[in-house]
Protein backbone atom coordinates (compact mmCIF):
# COMPACT_ATOMS: atom_id res chain seq x y z
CA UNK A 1 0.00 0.00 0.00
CA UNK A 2 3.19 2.66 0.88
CA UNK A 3 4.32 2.13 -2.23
CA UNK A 4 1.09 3.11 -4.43
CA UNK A 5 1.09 5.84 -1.97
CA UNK A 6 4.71 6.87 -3.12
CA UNK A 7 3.48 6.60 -7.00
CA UNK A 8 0.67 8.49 -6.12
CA UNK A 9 2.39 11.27 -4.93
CA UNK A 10 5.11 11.09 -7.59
CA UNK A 11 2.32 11.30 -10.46
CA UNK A 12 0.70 14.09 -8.61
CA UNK A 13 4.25 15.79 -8.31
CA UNK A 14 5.08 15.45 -12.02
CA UNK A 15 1.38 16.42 -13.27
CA UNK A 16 1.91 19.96 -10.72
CA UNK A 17 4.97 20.65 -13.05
CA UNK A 18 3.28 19.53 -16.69
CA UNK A 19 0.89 22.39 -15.36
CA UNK A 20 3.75 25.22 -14.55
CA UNK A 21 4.99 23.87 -17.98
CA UNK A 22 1.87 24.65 -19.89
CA UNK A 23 1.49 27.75 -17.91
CA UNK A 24 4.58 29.10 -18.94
CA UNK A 25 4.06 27.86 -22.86
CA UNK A 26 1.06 29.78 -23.10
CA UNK A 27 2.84 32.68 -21.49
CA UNK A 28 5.37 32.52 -23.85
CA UNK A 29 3.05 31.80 -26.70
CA UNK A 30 0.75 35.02 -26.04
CA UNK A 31 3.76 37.19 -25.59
CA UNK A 32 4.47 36.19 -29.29
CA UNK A 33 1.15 36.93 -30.45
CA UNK A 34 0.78 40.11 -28.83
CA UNK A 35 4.12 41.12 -30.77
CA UNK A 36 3.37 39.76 -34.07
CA UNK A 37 -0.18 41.25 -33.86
CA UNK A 38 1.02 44.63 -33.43
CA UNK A 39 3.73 44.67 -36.29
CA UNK A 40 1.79 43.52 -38.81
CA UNK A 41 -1.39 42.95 -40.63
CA UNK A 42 -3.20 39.73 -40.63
CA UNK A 43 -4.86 39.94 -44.07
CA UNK A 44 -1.65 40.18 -46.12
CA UNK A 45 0.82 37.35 -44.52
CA UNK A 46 1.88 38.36 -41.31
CA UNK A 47 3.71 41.47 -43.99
CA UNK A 48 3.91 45.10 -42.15
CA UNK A 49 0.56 47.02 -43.12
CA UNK A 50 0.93 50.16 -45.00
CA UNK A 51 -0.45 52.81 -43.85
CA UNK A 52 -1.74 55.81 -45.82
CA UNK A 53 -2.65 59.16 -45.25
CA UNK A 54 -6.25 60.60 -46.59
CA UNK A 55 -4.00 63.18 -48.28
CA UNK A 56 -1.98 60.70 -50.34
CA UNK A 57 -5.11 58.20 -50.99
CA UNK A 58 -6.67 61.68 -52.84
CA UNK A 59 -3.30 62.26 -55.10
CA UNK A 60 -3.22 58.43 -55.89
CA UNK A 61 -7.03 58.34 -56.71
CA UNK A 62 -6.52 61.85 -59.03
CA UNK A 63 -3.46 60.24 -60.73
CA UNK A 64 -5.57 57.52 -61.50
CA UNK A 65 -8.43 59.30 -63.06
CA UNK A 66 -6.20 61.87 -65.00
CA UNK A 67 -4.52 58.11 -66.50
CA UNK A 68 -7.58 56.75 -67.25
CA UNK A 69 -8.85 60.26 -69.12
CA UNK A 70 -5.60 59.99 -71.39
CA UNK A 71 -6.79 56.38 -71.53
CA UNK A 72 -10.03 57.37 -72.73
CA UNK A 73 -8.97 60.66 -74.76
CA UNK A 74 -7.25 57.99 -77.27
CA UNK A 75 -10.85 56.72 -78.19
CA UNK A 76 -11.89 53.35 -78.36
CA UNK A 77 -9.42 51.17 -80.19
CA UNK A 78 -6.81 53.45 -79.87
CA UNK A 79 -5.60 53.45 -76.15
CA UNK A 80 -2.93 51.36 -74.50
CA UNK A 81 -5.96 48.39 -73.86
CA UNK A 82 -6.77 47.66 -77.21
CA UNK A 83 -4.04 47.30 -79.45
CA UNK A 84 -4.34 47.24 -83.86
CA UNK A 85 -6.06 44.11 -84.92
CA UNK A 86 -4.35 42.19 -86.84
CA UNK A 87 -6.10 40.38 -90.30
CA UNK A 88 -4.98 37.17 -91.22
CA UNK A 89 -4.92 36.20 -95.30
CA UNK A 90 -6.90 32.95 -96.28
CA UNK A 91 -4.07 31.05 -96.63
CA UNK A 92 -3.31 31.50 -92.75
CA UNK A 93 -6.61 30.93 -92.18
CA UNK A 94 -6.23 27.65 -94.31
CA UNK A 95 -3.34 26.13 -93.01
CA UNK A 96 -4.70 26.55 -89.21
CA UNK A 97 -7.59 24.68 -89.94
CA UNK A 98 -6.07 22.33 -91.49
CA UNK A 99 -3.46 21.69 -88.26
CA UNK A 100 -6.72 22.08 -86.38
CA UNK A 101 -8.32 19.01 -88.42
CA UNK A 102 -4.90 17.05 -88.36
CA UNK A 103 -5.19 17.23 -84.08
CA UNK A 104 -8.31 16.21 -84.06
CA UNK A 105 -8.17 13.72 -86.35
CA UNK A 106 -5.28 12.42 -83.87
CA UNK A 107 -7.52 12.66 -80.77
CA UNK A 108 -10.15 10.97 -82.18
CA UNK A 109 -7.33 8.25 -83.37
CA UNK A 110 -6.03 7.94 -79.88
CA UNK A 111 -9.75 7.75 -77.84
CA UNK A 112 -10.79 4.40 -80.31
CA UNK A 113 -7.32 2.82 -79.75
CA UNK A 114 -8.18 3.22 -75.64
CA UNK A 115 -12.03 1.73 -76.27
CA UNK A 116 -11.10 -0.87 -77.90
């Protein structure tokens, strides 16, 4: 009986310091938090926020619109989105639907060699 006392007592002992243990992980653990939480944002990847004045967010938003008017002064076709179309002859034309037929003639080739 002493000596399931003695284990007793010895499991109780070790348990009381698995507790400080934990206690002092968590410590440790929220100290971390609390210091990556305040250097940087949690939507972009733990990266350092940037922070912007109201001043600046006004220039960036009127450079923006004065790009998008020079965008738009171009007319349609003729900005930096749309680019000159480019015509190709019928022989062009020809010869890509021809490769075109050739690959699917090839697929087609290929999917009755599996099913059968």
């Amino acid at each position: 009986m002493a000596n399931l006392q003695s284990a007793l007592q010895q499991l109780r002992e070790e348990r009381k310091q698995a507790e400080q243990q934990v206690e002092t992980l968590d410590r440790a653990i929220s100290a971390l938090e609390g210091i990556i939480g305040r250097s940087s944002g949690s939507r972009n990847g733990g990266r350092p926020t940037r922070v912007v004045s109201a001043a600046a967010r006004r220039r960036m938003a009127q450079a923006q619109r004065a790009r998008w008017a020079r965008v738009r002064q171009k007319g349609p076709g003729k900005g930096a989105i749309a680019g000159k179309r480019r015509i190709l002859s019928a022989a062009a034309r020809r010869k890509i639907a021809a490769a075109q037929r050739a690959r699917w003639a090839r697929f087609r080739a290929k999917q009755q060699k599996a099913a059968a």
